[in-house]
C-alpha atoms as a PDB file:
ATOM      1  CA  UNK A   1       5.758 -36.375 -10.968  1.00  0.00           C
ATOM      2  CA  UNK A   2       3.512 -33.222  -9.723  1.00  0.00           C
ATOM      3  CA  UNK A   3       5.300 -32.093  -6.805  1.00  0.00           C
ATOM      4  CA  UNK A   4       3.921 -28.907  -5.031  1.00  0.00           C
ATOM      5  CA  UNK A   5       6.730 -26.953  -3.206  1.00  0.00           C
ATOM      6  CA  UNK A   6       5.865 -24.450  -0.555  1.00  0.00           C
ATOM      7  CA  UNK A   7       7.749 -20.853  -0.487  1.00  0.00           C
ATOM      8  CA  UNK A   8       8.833 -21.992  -4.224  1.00  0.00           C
ATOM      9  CA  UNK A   9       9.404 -18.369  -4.725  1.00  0.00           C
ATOM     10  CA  UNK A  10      12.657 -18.518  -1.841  1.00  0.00           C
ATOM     11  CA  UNK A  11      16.068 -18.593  -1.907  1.00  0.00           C
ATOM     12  CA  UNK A  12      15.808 -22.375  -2.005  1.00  0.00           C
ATOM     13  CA  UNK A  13      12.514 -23.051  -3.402  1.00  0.00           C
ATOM     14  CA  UNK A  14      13.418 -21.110  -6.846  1.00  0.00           C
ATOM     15  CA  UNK A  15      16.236 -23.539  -6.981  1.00  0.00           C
ATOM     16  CA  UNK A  16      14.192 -26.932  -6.152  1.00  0.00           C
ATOM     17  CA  UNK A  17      11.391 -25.653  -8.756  1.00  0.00           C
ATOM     18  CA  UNK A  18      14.495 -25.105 -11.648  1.00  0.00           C
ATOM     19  CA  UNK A  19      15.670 -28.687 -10.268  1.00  0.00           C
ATOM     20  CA  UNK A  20      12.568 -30.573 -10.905  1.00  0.00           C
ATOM     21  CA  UNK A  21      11.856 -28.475 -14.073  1.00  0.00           C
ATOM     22  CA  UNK A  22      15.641 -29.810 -14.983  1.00  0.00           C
ATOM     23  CA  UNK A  23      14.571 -33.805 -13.858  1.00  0.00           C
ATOM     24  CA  UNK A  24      11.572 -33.655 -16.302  1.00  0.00           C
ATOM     25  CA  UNK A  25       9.024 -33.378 -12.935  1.00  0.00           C
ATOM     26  CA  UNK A  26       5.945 -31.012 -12.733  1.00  0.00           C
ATOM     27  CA  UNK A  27       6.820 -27.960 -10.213  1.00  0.00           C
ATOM     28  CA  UNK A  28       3.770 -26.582  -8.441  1.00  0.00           C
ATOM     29  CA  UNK A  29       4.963 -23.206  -6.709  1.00  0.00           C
ATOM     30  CA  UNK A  30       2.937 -22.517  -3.633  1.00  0.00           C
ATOM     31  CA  UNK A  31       3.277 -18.872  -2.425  1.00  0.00           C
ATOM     32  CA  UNK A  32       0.665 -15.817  -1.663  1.00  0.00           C
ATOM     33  CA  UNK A  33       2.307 -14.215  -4.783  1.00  0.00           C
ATOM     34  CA  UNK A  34       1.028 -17.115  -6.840  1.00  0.00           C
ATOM     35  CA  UNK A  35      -2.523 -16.555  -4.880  1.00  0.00           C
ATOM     36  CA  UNK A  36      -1.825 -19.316  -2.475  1.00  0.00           C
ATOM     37  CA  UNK A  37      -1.696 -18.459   1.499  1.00  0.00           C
ATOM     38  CA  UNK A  38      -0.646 -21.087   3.559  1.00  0.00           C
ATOM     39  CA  UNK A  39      -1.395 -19.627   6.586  1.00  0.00           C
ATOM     40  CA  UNK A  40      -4.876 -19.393   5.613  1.00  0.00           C
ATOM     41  CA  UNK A  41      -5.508 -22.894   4.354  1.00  0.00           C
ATOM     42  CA  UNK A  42      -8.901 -23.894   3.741  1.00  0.00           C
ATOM     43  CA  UNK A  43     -10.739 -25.100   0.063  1.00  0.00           C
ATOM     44  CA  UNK A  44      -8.261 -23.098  -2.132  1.00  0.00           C
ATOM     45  CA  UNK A  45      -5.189 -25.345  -0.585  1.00  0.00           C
ATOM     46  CA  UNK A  46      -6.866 -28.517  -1.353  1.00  0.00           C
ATOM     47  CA  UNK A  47      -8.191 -27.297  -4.858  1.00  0.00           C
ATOM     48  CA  UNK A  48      -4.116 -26.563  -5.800  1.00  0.00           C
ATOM     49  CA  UNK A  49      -2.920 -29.735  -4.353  1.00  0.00           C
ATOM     50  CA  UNK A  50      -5.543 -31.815  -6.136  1.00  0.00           C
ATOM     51  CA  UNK A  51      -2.866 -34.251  -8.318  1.00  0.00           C
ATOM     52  CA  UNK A  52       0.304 -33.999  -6.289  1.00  0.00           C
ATOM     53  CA  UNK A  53       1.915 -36.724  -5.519  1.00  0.00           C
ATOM     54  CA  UNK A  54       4.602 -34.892  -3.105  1.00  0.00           C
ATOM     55  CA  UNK A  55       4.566 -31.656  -1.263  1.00  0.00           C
ATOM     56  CA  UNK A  56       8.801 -30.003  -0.550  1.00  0.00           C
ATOM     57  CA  UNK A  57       7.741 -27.338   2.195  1.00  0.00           C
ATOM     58  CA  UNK A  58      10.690 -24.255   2.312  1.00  0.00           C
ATOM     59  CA  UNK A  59       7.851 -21.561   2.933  1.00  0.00           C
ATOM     60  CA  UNK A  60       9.881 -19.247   6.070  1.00  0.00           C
ATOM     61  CA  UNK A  61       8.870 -16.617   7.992  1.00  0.00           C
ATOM     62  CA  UNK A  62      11.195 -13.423   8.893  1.00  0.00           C
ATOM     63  CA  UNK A  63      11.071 -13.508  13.028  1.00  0.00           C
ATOM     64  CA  UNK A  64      13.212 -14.057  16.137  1.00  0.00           C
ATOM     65  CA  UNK A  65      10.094 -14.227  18.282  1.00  0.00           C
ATOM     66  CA  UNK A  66       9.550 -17.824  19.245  1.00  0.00           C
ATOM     67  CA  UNK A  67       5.489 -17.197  19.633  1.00  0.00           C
ATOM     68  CA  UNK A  68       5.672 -16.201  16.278  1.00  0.00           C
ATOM     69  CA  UNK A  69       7.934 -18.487  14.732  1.00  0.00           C
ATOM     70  CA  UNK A  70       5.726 -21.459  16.357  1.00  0.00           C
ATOM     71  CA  UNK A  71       2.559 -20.018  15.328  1.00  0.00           C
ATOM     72  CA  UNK A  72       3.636 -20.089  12.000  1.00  0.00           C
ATOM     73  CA  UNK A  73       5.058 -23.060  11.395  1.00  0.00           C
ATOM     74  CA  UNK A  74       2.342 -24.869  13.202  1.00  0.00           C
ATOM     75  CA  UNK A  75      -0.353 -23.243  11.354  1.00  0.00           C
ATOM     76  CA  UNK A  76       1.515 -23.661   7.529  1.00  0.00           C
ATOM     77  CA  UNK A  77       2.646 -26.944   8.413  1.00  0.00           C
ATOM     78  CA  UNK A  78      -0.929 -28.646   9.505  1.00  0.00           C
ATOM     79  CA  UNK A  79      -2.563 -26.805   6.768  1.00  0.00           C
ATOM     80  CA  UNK A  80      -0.122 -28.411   4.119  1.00  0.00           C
ATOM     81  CA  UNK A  81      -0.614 -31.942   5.498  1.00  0.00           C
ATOM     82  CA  UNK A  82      -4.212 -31.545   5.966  1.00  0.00           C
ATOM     83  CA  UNK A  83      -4.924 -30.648   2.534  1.00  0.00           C
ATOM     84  CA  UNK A  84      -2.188 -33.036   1.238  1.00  0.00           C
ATOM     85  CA  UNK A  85      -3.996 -35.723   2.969  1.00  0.00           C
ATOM     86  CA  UNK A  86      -7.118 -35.384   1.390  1.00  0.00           C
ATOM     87  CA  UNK A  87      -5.233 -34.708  -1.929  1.00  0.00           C
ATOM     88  CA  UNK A  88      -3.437 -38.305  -1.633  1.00  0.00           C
ATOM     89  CA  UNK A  89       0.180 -37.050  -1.327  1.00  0.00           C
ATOM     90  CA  UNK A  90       2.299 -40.038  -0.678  1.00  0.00           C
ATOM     91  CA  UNK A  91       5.651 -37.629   0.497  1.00  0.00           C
ATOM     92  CA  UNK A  92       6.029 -34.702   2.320  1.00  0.00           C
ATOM     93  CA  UNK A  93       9.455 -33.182   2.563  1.00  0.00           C
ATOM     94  CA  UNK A  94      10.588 -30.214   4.981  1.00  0.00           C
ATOM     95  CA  UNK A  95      13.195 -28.218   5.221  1.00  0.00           C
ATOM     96  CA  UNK A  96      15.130 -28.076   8.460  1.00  0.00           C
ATOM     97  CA  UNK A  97      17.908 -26.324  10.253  1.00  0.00           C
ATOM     98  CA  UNK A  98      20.834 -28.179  11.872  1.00  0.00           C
ATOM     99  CA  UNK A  99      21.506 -27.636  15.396  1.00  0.00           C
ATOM    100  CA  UNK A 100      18.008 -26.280  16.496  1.00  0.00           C
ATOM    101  CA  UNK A 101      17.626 -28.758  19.242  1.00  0.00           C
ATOM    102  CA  UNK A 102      20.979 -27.422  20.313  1.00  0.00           C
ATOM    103  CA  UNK A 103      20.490 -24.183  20.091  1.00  0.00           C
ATOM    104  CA  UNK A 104      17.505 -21.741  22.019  1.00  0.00           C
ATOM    105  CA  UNK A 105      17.181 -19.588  19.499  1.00  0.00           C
ATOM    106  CA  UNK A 106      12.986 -18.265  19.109  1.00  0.00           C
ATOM    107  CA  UNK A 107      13.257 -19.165  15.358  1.00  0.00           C
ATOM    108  CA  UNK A 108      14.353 -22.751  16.149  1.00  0.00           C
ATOM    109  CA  UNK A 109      11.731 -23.097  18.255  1.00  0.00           C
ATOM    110  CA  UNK A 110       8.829 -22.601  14.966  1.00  0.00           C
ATOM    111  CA  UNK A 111      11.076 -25.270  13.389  1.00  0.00           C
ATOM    112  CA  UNK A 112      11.069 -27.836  16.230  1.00  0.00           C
ATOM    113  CA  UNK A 113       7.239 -27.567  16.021  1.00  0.00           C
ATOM    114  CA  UNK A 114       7.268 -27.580  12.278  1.00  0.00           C
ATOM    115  CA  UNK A 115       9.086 -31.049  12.822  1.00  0.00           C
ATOM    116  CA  UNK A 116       6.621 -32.178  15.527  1.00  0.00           C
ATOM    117  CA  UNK A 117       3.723 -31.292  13.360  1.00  0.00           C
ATOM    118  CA  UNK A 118       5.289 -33.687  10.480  1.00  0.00           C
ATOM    119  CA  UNK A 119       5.988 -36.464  12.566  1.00  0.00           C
ATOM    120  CA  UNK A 120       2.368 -36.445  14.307  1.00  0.00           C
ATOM    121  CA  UNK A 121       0.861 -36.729  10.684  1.00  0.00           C
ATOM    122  CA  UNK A 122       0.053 -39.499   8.543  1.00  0.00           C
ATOM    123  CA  UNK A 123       1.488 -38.767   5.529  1.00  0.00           C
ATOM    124  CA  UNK A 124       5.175 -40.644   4.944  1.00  0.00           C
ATOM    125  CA  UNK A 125       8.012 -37.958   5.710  1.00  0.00           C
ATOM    126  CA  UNK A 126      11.158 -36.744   5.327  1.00  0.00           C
ATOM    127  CA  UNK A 127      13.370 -33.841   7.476  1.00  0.00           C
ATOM    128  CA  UNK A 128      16.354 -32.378   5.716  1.00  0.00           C
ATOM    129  CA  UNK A 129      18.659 -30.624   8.336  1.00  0.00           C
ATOM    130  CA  UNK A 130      20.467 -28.447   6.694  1.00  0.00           C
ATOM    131  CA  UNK A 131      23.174 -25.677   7.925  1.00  0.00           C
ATOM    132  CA  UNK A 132      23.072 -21.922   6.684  1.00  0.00           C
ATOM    133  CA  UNK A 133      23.677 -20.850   3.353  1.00  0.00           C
ATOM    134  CA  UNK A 134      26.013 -18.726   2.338  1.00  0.00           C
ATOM    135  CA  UNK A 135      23.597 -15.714   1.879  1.00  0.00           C
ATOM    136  CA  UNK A 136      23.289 -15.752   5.873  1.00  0.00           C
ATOM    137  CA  UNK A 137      25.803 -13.656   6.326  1.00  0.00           C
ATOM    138  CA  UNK A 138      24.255 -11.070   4.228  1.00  0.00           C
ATOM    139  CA  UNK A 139      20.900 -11.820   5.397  1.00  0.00           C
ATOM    140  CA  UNK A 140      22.336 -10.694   9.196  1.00  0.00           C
ATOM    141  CA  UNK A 141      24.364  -7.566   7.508  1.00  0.00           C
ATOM    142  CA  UNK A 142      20.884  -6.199   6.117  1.00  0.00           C
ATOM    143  CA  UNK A 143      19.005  -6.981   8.982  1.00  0.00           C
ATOM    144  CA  UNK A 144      19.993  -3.566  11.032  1.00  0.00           C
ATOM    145  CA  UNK A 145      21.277  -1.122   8.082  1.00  0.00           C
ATOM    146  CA  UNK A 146      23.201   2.096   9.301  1.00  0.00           C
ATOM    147  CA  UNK A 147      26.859   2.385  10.106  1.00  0.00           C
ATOM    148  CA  UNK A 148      27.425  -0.679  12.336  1.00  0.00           C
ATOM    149  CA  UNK A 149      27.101  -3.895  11.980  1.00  0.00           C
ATOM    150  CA  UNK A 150      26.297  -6.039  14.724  1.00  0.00           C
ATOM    151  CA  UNK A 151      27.327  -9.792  14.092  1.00  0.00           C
ATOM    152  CA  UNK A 152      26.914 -12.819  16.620  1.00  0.00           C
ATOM    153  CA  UNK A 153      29.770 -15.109  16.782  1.00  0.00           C
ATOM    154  CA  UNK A 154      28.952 -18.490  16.028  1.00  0.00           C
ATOM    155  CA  UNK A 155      30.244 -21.275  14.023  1.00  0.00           C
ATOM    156  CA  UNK A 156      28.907 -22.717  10.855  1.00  0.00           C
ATOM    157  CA  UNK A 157      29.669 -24.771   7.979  1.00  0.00           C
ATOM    158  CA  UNK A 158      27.412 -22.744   5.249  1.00  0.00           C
ATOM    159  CA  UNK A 159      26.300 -24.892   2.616  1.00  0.00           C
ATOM    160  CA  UNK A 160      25.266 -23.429  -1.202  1.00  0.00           C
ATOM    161  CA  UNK A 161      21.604 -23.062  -1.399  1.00  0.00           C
ATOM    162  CA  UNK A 162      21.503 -24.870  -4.930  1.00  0.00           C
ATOM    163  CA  UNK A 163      23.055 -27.728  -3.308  1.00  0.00           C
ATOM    164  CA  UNK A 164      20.222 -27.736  -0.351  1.00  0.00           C
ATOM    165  CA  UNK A 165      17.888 -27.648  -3.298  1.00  0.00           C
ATOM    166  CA  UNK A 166      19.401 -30.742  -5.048  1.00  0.00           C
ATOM    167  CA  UNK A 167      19.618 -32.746  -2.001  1.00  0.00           C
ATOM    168  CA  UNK A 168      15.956 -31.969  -1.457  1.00  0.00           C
ATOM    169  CA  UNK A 169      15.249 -33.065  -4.767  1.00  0.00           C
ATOM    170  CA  UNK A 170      16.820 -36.187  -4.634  1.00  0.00           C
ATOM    171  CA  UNK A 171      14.772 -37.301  -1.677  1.00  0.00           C
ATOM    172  CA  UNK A 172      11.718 -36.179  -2.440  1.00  0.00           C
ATOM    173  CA  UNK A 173      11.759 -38.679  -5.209  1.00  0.00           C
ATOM    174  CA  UNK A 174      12.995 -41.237  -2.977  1.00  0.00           C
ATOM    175  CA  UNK A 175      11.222 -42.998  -0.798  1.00  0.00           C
ATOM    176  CA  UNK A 176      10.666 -41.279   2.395  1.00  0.00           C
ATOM    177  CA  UNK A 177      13.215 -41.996   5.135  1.00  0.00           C
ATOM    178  CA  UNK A 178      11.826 -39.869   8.353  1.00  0.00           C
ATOM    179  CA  UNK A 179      15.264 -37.773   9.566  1.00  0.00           C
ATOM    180  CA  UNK A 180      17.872 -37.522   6.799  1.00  0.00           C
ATOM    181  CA  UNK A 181      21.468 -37.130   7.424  1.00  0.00           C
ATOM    182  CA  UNK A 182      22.601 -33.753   8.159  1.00  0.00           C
ATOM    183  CA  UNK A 183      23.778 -31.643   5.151  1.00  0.00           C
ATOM    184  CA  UNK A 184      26.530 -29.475   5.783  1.00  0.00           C
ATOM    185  CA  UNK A 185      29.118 -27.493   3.394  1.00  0.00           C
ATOM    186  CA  UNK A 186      32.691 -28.362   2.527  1.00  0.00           C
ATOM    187  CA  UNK A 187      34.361 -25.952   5.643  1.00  0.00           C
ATOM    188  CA  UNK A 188      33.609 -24.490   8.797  1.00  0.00           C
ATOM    189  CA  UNK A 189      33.722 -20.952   9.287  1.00  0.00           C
ATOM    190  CA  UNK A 190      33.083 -17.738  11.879  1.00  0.00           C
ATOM    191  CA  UNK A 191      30.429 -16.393  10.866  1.00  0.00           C
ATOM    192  CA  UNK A 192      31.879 -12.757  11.881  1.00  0.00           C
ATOM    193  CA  UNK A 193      34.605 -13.666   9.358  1.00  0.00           C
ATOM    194  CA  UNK A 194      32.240 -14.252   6.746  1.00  0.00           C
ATOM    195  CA  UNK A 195      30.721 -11.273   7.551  1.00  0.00           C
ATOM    196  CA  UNK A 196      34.060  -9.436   7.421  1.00  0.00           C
ATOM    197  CA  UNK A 197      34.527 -10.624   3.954  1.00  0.00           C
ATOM    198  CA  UNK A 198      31.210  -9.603   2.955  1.00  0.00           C
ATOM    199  CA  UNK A 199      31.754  -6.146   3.775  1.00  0.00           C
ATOM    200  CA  UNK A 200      35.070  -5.705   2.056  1.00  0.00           C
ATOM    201  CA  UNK A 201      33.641  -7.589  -1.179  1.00  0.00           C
ATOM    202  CA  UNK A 202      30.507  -4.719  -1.119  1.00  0.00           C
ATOM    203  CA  UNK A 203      32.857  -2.063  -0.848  1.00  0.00           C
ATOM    204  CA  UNK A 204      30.938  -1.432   2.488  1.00  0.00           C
ATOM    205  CA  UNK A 205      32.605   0.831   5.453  1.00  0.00           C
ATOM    206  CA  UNK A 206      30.806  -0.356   8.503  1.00  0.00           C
ATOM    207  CA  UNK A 207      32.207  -1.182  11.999  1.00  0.00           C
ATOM    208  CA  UNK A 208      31.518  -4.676  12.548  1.00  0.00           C
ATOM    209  CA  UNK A 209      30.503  -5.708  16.523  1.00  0.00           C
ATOM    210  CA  UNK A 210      30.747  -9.112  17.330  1.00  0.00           C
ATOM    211  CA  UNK A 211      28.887 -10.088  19.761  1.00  0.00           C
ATOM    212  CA  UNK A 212      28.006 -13.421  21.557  1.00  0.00           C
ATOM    213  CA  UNK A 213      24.433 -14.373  22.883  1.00  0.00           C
ATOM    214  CA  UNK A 214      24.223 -14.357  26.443  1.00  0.00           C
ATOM    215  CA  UNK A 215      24.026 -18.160  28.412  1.00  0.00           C
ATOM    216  CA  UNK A 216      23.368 -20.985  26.743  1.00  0.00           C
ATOM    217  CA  UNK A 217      22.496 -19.914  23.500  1.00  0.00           C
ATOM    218  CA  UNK A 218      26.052 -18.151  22.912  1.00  0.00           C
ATOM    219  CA  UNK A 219      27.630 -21.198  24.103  1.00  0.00           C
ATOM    220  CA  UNK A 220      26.375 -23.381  22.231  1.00  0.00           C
ATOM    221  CA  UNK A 221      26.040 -21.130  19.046  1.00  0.00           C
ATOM    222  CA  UNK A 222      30.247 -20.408  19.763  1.00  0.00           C
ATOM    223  CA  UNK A 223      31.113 -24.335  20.584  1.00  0.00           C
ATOM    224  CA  UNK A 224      29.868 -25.658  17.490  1.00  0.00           C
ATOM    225  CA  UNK A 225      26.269 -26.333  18.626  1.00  0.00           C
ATOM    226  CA  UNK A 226      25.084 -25.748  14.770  1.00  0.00           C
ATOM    227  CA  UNK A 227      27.475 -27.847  13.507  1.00  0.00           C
ATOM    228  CA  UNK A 228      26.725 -31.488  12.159  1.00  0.00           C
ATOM    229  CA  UNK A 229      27.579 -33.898  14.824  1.00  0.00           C
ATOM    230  CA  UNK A 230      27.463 -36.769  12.345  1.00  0.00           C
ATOM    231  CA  UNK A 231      28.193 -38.004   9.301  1.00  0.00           C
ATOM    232  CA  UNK A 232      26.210 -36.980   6.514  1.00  0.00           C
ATOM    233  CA  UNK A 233      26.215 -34.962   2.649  1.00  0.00           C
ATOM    234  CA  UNK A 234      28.724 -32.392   2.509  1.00  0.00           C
ATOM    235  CA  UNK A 235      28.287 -29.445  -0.237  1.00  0.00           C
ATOM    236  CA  UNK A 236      31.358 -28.992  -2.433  1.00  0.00           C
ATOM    237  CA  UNK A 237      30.762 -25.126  -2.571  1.00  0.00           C
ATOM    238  CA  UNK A 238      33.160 -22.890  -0.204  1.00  0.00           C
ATOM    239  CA  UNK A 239      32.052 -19.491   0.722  1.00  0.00           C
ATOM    240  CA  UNK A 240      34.842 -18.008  -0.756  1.00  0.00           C
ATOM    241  CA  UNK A 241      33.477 -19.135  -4.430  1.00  0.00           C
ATOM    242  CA  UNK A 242      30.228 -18.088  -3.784  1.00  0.00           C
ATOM    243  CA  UNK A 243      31.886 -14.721  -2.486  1.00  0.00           C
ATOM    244  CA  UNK A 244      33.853 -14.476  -5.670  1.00  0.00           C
ATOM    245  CA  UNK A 245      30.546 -15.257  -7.811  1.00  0.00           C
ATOM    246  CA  UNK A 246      28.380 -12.591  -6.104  1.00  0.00           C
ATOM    247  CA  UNK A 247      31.367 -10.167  -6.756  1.00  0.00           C
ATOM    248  CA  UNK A 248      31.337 -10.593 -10.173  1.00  0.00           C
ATOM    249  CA  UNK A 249      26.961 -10.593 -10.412  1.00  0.00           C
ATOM    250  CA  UNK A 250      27.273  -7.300  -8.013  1.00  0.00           C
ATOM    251  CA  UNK A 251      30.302  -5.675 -10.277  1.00  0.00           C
END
């Protein structure tokens, strides 16, 4: 099967390409460093999806501004399933983030609308909810360099990326099921905790700051409002054996 997956150049989308490469399937990576833009759309999207018979979409944007989080995921996401349309794509897959209908973060808000953009389309459809990978904690350490570190406290269960990336896999050659069961890792954890750990594994001195959201949004982010609150897939990968892994790759 040609499958085309958007942002295959990610953290996750490098892992669904090496999946399907490892299932025998035909990876198309879609990304402005393979000369593909998204945003943009238009005759060079449908001339790149012309064969595919199912479109993974994990293309991101870097943002906690809600105007530009929508804009974005509005834009990518009618561009994909107007040109898959017209292609004859039978599936189209997105990646999702659990909680974001709990939660008021700006970000969440591009990803509702990515959602409501799928579901207004056509085109059969699946939505893989998925909680934050391991790397997040990492990805909010380098977000403000310098001598403090300012963390929000909020639980999550943080899930391996690889294993987002095989789920993903697995339905995008199934039959498409509209929401999917959450996906969640093995344990929940603080995410200042994680970010503790981080620190000491990097050999980093830094003063950590926790520090909850103000009014709703820290509630909910603090009570468990990113947590699955269902049954559903459950990665067997703790953050402690990633930690020890990216010890050893850093060392």
């Amino acid at each position: 099967m040609r499958v085309a997956v958007a942002g295959g150049t990610g953290l996750v989308g490098r892992y669904v390409v090496e999946e399907l490469t490892a299932a025998g399937h035909d990876p198309l990576v879609l990304a402005r460093s393979r000369g593909v833009d998204l945003f943009a759309g238009g005759a060079g999207l449908d001339a790149v999806l012309e064969g595919v018979e199912a479109v993974v979409d994990v293309s991101n944007v870097t943002t906690t501004s809600a105007k530009k989080a929508v804009a974005f995921f509005d834009t990518v996401g009618r561009n994909l399933l107007d040109a898959g349309v017209r292609a004859g794509v039978r599936h189209h897959v997105v990646l999702s983030i659990v909680g974001i209908d709990r939660v008021g973060l700006g970000y969440y808000q591009g990803k509702l609308r990515q959602e409501e953009v799928l579901k207004e389309g056509s085109t059969p459809w699946t939505v893989l909810r998925a909680t934050q990978f391991h790397e997040f904690a990492g990805q909010i350490l380098d977000r403000v360099p310098g001598p403090f570190a300012v963390v929000p406290r909020m639980q999550t269960q943080p899930v391996a990326a690889r294993e987002v990336a095989q789920h993903l896999v697995q339905l995008t050659l199934a039959p498409a099921q509209g929401m999917a069961p959450d996906l969640a890792g093995p344990r929940v954890e603080q995410l200042v905790d994680m970010a503790r750990r981080l620190l000491r594994a990097r050999n980093q001195r830094r003063l950590l700051l926790p520090v909850k959201m103000p009014g709703a949004t820290g509630a909910a982010m603090t009570g468990g409002g990113q947590l699955p609150n269902g049954p559903g897939p459950r990665g067997t990968r703790t953050f402690d054996e990633w930690l020890t892994q990216y010890v050893t790759q850093e060392g």
